[in-house]
N, C-alpha and C. Protein backbone atom coordinates (compact mmCIF):
# COMPACT_ATOMS: atom_id res chain seq x y z
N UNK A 1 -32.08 18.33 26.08
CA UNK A 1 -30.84 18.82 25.51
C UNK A 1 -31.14 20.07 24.67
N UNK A 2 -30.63 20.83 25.04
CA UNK A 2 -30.48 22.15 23.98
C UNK A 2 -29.63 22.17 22.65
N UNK A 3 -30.41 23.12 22.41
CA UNK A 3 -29.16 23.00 20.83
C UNK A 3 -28.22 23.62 20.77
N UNK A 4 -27.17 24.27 21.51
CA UNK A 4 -25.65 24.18 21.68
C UNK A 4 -25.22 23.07 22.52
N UNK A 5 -25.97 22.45 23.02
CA UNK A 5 -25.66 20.95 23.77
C UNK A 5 -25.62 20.25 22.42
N UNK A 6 -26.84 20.17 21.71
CA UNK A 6 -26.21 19.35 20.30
C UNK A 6 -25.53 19.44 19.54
N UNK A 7 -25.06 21.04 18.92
CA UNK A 7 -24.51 21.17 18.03
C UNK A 7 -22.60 20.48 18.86
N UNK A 8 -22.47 20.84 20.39
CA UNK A 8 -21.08 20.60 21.19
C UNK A 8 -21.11 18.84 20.82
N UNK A 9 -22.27 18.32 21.28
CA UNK A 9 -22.60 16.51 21.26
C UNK A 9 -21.95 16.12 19.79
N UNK A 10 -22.13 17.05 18.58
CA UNK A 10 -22.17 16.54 17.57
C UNK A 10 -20.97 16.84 16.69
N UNK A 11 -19.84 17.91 17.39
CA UNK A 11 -19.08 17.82 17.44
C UNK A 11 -17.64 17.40 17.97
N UNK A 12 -18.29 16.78 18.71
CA UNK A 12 -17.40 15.93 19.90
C UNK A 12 -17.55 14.60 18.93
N UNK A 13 -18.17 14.20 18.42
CA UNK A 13 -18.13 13.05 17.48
C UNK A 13 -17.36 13.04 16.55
N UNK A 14 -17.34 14.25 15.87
CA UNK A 14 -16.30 14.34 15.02
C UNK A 14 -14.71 14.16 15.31
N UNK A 15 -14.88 15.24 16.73
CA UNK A 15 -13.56 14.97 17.27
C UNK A 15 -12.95 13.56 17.66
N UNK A 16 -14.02 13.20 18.26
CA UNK A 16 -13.73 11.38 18.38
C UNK A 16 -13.25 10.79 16.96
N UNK A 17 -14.04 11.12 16.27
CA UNK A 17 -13.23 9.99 14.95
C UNK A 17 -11.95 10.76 14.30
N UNK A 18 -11.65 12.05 14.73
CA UNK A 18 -10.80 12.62 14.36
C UNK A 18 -9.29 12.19 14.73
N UNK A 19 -9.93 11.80 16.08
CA UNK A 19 -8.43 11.10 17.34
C UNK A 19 -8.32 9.87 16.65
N UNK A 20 -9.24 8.91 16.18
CA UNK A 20 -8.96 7.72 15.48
C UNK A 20 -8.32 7.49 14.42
N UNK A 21 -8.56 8.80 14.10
CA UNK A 21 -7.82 8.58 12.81
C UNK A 21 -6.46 8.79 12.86
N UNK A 22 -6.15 9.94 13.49
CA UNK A 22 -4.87 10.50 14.20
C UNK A 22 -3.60 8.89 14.36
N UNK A 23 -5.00 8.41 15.65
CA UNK A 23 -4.03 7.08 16.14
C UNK A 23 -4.17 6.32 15.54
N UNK A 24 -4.52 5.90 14.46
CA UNK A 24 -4.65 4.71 13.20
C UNK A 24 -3.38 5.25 12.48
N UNK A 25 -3.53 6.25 12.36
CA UNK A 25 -1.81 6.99 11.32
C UNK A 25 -0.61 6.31 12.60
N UNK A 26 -0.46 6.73 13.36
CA UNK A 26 0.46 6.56 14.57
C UNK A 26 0.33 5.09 14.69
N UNK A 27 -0.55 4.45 14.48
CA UNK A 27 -0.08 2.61 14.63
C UNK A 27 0.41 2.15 13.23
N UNK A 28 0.06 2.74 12.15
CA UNK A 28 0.26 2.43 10.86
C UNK A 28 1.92 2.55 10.73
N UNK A 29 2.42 3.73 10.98
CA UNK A 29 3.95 4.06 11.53
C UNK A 29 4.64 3.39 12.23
N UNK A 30 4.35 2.77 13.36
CA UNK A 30 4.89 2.02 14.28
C UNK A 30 5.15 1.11 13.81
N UNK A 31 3.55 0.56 12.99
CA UNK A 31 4.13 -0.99 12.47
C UNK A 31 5.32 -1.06 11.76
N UNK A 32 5.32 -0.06 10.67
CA UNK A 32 6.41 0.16 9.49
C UNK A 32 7.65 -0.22 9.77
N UNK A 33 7.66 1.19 11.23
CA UNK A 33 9.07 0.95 11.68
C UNK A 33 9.88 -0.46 12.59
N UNK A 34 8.84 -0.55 13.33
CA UNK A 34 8.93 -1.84 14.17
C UNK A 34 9.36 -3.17 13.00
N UNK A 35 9.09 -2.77 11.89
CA UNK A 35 9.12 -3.94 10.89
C UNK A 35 10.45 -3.74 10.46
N UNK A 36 11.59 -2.85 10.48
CA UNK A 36 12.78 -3.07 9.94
C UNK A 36 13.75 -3.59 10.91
N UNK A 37 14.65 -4.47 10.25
CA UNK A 37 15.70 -5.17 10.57
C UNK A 37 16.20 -5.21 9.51
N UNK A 38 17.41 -4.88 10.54
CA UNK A 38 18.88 -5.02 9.21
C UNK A 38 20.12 -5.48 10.60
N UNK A 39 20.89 -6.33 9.94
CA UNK A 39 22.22 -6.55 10.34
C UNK A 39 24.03 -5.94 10.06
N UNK A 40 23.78 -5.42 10.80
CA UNK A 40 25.11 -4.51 10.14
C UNK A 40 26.53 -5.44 11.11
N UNK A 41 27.41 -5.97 10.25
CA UNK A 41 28.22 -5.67 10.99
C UNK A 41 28.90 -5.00 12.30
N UNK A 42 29.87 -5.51 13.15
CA UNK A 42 30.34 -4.69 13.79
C UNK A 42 30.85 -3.21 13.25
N UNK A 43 31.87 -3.19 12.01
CA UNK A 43 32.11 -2.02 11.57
C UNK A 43 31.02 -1.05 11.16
N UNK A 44 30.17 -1.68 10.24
CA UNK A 44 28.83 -0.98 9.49
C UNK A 44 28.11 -0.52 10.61
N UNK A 45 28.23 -1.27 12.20
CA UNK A 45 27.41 -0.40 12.37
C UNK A 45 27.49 0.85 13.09
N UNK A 46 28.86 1.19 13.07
CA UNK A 46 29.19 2.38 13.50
C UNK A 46 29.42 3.40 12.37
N UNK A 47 28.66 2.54 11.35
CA UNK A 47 28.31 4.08 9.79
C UNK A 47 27.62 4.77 10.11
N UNK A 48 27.51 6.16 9.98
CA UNK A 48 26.49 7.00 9.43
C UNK A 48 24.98 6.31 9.56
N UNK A 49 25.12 5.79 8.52
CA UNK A 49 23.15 5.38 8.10
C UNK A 49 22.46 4.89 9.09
N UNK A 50 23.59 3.74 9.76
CA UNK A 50 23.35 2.53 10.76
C UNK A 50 22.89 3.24 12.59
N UNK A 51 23.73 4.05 12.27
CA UNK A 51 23.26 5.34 13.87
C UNK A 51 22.15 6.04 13.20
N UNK A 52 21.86 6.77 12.25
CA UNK A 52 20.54 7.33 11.95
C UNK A 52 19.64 6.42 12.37
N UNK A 53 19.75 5.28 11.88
CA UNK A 53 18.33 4.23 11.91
C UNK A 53 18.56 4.12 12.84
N UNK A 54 19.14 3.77 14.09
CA UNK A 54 18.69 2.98 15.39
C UNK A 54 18.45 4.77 16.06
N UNK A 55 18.57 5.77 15.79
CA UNK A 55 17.72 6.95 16.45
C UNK A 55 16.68 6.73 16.15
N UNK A 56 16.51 6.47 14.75
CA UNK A 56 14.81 7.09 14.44
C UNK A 56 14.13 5.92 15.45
N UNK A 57 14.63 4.41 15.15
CA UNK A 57 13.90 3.15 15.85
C UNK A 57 13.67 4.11 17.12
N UNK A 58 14.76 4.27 17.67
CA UNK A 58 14.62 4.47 19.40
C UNK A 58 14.07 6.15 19.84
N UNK A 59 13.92 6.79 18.99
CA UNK A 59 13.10 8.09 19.10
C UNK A 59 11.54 7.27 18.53
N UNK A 60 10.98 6.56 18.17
CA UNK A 60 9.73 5.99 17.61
C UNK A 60 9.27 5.42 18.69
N UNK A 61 10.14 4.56 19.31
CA UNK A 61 9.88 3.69 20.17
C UNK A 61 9.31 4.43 21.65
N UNK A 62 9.99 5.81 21.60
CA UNK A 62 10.22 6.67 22.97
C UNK A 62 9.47 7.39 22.91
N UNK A 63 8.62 7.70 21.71
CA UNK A 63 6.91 8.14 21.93
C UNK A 63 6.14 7.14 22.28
N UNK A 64 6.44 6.24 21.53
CA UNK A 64 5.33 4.65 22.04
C UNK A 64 5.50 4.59 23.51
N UNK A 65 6.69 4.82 24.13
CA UNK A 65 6.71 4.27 25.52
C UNK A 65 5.74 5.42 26.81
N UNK A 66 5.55 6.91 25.68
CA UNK A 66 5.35 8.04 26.74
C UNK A 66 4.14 8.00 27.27
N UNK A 67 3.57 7.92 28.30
CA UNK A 67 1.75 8.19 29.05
C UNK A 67 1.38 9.41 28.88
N UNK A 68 0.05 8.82 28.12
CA UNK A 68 -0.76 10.49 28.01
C UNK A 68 -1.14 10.80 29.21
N UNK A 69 -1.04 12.49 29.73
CA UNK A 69 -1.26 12.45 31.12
C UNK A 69 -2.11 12.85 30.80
N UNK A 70 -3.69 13.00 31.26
CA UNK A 70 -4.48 14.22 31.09
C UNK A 70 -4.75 15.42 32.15
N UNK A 71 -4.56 16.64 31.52
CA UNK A 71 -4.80 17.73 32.51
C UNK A 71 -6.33 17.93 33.29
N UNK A 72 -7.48 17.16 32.63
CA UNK A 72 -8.68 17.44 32.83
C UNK A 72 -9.52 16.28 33.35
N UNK A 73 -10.41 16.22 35.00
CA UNK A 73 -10.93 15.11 35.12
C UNK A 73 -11.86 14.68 34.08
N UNK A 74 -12.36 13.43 34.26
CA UNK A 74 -13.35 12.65 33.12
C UNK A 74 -14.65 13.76 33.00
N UNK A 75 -14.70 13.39 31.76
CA UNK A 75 -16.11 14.65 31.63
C UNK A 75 -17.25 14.39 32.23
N UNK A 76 -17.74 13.13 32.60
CA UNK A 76 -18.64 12.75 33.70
C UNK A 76 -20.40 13.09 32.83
N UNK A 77 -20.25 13.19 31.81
CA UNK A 77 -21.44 13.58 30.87
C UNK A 77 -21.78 14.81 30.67
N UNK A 78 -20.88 15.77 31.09
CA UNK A 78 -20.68 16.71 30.74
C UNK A 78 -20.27 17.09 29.59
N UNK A 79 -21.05 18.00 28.64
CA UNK A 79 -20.27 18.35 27.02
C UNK A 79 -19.68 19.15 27.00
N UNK A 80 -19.19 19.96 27.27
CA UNK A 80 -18.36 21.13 27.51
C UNK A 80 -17.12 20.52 28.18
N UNK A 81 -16.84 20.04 29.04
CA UNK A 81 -15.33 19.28 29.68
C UNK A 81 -15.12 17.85 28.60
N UNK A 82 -16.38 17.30 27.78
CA UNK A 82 -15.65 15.81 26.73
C UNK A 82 -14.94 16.67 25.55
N UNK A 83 -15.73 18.32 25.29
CA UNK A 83 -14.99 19.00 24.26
C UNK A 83 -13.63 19.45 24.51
N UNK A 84 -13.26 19.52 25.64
CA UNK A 84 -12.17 20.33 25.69
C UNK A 84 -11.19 18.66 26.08
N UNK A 85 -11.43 17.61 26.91
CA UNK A 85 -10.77 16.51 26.71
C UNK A 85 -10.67 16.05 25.37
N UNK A 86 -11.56 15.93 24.49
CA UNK A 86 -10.81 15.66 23.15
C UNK A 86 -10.08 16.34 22.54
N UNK A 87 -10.38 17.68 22.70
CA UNK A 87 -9.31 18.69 21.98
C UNK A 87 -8.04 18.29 22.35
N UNK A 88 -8.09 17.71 23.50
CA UNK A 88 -6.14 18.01 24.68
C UNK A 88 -6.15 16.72 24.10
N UNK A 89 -6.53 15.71 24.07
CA UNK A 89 -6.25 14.31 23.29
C UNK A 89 -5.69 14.45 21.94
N UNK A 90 -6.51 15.26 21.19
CA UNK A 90 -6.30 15.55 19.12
C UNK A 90 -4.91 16.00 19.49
N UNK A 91 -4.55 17.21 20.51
CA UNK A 91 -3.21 17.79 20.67
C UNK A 91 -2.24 16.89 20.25
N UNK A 92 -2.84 15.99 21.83
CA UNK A 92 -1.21 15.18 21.99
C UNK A 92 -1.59 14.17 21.31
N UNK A 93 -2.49 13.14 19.88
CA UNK A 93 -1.89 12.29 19.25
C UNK A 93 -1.63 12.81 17.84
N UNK A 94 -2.18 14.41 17.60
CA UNK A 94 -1.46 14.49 16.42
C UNK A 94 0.39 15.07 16.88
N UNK A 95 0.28 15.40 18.37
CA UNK A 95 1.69 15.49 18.56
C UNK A 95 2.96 14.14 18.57
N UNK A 96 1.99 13.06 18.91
CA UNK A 96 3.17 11.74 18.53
C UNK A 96 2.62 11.63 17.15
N UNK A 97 1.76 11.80 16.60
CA UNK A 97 1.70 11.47 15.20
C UNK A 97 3.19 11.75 14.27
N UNK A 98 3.16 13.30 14.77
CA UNK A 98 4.33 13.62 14.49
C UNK A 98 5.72 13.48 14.30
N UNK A 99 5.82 13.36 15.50
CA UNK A 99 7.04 12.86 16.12
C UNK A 99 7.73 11.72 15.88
N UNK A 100 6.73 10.74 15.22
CA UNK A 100 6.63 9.49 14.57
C UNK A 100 6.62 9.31 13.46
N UNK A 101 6.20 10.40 12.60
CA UNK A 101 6.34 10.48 10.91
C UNK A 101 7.88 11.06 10.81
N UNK A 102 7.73 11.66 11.83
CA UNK A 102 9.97 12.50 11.30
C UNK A 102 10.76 11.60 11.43
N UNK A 103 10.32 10.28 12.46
CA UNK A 103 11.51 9.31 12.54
C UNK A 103 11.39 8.29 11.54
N UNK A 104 10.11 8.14 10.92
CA UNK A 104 9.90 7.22 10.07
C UNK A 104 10.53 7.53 8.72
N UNK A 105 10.67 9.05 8.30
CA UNK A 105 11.15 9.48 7.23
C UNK A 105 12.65 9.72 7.27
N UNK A 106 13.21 9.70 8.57
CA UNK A 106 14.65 9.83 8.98
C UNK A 106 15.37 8.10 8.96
N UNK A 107 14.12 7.05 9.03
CA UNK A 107 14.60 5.65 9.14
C UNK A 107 14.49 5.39 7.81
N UNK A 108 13.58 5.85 7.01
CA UNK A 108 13.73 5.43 5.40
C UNK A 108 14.75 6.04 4.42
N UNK A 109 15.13 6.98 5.33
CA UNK A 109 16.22 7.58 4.35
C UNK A 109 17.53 6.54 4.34
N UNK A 110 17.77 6.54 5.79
CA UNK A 110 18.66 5.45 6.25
C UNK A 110 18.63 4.08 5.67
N UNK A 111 17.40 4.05 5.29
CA UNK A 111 17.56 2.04 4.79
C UNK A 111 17.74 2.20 3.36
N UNK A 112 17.19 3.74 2.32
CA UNK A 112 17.95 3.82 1.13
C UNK A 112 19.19 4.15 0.92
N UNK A 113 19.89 4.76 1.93
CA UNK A 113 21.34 4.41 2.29
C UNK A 113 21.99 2.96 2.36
N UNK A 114 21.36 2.27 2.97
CA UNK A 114 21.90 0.97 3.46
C UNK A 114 21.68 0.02 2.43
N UNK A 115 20.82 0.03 1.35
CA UNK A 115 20.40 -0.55 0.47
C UNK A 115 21.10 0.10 -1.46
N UNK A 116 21.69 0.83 -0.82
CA UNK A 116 22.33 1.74 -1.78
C UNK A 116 23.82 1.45 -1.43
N UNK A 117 24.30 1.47 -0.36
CA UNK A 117 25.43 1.06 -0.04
C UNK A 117 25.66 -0.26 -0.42
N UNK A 118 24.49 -1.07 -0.28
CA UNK A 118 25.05 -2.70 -0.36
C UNK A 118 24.86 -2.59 -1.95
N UNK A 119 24.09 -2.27 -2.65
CA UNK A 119 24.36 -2.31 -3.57
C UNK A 119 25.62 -1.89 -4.80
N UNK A 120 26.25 -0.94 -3.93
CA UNK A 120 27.51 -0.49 -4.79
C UNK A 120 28.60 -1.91 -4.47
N UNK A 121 28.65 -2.07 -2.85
CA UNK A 121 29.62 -2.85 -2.24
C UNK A 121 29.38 -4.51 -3.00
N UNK A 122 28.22 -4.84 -3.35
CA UNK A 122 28.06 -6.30 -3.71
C UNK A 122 28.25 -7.17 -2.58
N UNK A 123 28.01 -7.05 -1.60
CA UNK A 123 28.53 -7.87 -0.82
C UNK A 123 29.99 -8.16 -0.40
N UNK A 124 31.10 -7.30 -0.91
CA UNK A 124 32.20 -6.97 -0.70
C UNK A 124 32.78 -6.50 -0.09
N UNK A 125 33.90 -6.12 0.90
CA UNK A 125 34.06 -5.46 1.02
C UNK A 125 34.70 -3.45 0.75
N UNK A 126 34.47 -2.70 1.82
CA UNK A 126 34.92 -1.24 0.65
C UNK A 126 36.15 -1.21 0.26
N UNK A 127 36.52 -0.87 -0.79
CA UNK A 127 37.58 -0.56 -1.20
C UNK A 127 37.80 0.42 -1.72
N UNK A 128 39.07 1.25 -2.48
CA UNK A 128 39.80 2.54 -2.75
C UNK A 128 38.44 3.01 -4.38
N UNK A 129 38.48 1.90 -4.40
CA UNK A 129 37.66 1.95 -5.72
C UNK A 129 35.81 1.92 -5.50
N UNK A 130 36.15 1.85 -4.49
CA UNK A 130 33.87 2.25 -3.98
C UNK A 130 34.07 3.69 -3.45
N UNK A 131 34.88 4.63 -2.71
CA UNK A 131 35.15 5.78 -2.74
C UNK A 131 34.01 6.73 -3.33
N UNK A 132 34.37 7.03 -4.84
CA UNK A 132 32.85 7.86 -5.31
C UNK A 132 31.94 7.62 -5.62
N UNK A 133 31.65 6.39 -5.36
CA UNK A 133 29.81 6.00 -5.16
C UNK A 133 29.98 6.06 -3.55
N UNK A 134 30.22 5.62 -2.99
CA UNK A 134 29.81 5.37 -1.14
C UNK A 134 29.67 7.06 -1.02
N UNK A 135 30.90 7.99 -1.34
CA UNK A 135 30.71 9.47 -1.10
C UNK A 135 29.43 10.26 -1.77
N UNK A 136 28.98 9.87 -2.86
CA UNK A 136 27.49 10.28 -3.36
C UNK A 136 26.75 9.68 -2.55
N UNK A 137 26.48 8.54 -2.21
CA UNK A 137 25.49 7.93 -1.01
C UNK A 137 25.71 8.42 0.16
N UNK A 138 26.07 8.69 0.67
CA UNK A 138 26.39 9.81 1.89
C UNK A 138 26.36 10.80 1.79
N UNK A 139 26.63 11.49 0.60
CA UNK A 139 25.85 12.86 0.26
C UNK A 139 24.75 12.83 0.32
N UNK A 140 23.88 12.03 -0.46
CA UNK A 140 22.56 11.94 -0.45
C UNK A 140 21.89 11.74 0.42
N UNK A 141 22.37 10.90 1.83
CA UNK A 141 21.69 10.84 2.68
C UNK A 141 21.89 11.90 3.71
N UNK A 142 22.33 12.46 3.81
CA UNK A 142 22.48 14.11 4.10
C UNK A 142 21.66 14.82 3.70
N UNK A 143 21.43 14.94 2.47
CA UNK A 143 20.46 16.05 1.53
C UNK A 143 18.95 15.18 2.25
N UNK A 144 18.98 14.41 2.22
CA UNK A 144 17.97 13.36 2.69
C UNK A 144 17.25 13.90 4.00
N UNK A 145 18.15 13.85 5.06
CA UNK A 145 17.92 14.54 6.11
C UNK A 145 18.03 15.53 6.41
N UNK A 146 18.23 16.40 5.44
CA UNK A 146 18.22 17.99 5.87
C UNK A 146 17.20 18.18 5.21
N UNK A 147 16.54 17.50 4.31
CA UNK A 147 14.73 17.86 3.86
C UNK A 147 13.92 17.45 4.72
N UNK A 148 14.29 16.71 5.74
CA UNK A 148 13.05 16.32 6.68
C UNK A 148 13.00 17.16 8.06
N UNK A 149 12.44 18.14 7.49
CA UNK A 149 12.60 19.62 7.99
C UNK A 149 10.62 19.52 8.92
N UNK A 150 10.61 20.20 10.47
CA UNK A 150 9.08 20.24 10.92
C UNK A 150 8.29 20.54 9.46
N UNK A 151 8.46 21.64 9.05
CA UNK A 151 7.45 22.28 7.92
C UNK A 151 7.23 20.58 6.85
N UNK A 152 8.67 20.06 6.48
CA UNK A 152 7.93 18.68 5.92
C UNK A 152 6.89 18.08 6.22
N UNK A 153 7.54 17.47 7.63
CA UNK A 153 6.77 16.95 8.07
C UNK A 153 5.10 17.05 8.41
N UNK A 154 4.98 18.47 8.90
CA UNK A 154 3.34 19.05 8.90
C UNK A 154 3.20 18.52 7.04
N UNK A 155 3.24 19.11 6.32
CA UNK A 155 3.02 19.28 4.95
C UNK A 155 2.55 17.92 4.70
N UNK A 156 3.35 16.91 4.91
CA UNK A 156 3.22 15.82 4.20
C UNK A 156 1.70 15.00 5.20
N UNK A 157 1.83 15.52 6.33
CA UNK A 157 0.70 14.83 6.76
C UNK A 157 -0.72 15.75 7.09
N UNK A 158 -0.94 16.91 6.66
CA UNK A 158 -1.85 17.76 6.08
C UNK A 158 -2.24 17.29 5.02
N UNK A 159 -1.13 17.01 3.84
CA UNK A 159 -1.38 16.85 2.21
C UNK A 159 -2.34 15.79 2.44
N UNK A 160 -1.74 14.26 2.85
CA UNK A 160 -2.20 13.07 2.94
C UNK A 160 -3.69 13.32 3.65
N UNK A 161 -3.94 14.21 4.85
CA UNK A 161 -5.27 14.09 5.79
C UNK A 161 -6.48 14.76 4.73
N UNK A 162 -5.98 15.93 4.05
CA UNK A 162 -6.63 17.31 3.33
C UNK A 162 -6.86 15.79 1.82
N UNK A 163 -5.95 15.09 1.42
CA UNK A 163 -6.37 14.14 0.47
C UNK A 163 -7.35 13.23 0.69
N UNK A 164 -7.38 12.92 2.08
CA UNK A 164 -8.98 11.60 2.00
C UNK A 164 -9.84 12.75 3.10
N UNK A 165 -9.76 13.88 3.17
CA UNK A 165 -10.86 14.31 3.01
C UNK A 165 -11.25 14.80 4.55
N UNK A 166 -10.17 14.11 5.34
CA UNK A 166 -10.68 14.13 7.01
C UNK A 166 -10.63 15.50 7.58
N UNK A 167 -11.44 15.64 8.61
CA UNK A 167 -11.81 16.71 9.05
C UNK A 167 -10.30 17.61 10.02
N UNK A 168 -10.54 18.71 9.59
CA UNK A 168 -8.66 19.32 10.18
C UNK A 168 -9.24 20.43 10.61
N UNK A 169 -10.13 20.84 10.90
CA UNK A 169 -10.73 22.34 11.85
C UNK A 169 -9.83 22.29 13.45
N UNK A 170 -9.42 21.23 13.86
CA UNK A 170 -8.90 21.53 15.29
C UNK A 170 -8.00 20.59 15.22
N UNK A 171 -6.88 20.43 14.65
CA UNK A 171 -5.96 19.72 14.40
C UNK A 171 -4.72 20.95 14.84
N UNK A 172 -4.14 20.75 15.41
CA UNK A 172 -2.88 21.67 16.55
C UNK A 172 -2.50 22.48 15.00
N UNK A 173 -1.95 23.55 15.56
CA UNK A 173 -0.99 24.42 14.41
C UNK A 173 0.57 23.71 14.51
N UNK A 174 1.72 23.65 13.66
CA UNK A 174 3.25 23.16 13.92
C UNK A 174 3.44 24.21 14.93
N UNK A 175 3.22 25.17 15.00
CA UNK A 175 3.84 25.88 16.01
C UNK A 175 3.34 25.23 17.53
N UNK A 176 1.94 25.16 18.07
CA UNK A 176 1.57 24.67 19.02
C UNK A 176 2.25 22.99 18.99
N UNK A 177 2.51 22.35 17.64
CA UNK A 177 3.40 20.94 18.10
C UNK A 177 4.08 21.14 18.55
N UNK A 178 5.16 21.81 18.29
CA UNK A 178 5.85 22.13 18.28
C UNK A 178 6.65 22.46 19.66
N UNK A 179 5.77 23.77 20.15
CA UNK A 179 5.65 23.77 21.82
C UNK A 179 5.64 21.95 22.77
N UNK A 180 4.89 21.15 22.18
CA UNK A 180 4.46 20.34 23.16
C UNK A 180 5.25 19.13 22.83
N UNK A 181 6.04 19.08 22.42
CA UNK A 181 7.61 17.90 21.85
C UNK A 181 8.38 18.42 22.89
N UNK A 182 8.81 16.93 23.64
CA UNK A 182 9.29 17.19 24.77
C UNK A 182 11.16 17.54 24.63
């Protein structure tokens, strides 16, 4: 082995634990979301909050369901084709990574809606007199979702990766995600 064979060998390792980590974030998410249930009424659930959340569920769910295709045969022990297959791998799981943190932050907004709502309502039904609290909670969850903007989303999961330290040298740009969101 030569030593750009090692230095490629020894970065392909990195890249490997890089994808793990990627898809450890992306199962960590899934679980989250997969974990909410709520019962809405027939009426409730044609609220606002109640259609946000079953998008984000079913946009979460609709990356989980997608096959990674790969463009490149198996590297066959080749280092030069395992480098460029992990790279196209890092692509596409920091691209559902993604895709999966916007719905997760679009479903939590929704359940502090829904949890904000029940709390004004008491278990009651609405009346003339829940009016300007229900209308601030629906404001808010508006303002809510108009901050969960791509640039958030990169940000918040840069901040978190750049915080424990993990390696981000070949981690896609938002613009290249961006491109590859179907």
């Amino acid at each position: 082995m030569n030593r750009r064979t090692e230095d490629i060998s020894a970065v392909n390792h990195a890249r490997a634990m890089r994808i793990a980590e990627i898809m450890n974030d992306f199962r960590v998410l899934q679980h989250h979301i997969a974990q909410i249930q709520v019962q809405p009424t027939r009426e409730e659930s044609q609220l606002c909050g109640y259609k946000i959340l079953r998008h984000a569920i079913s946009q979460a769910q609709a990356v989980l369901a997608q096959p990674f295709v790969p463009n490149l045969p198996a590297p066959g022990g080749d280092v030069e084709q395992e480098r460029q297959q992990l790279r196209q791998v890092i692509i596409d799981a920091a691209v559902r990574r993604f895709r999966v943190h916007k719905s997760y932050l679009q479903a939590t907004a929704a359940l502090r809606w829904i949890n904000s709502r029940n709390a004004v309502l008491g278990g009651r039904s609405p009346h003339a007199g829940h009016a300007p609290a229900l209308q601030t909670i629906d404001n808010t969850l508006r303002a809510e979702l108009a901050s969960v903007t791509d640039q958030r989303v990169e940000l918040d999961l840069r901040s978190q990766d750049a915080s424990q330290g993990k390696w981000l040298a070949e981690d896609p740009s938002l613009a290249l995600i961006l491109q590859r969101i179907p």
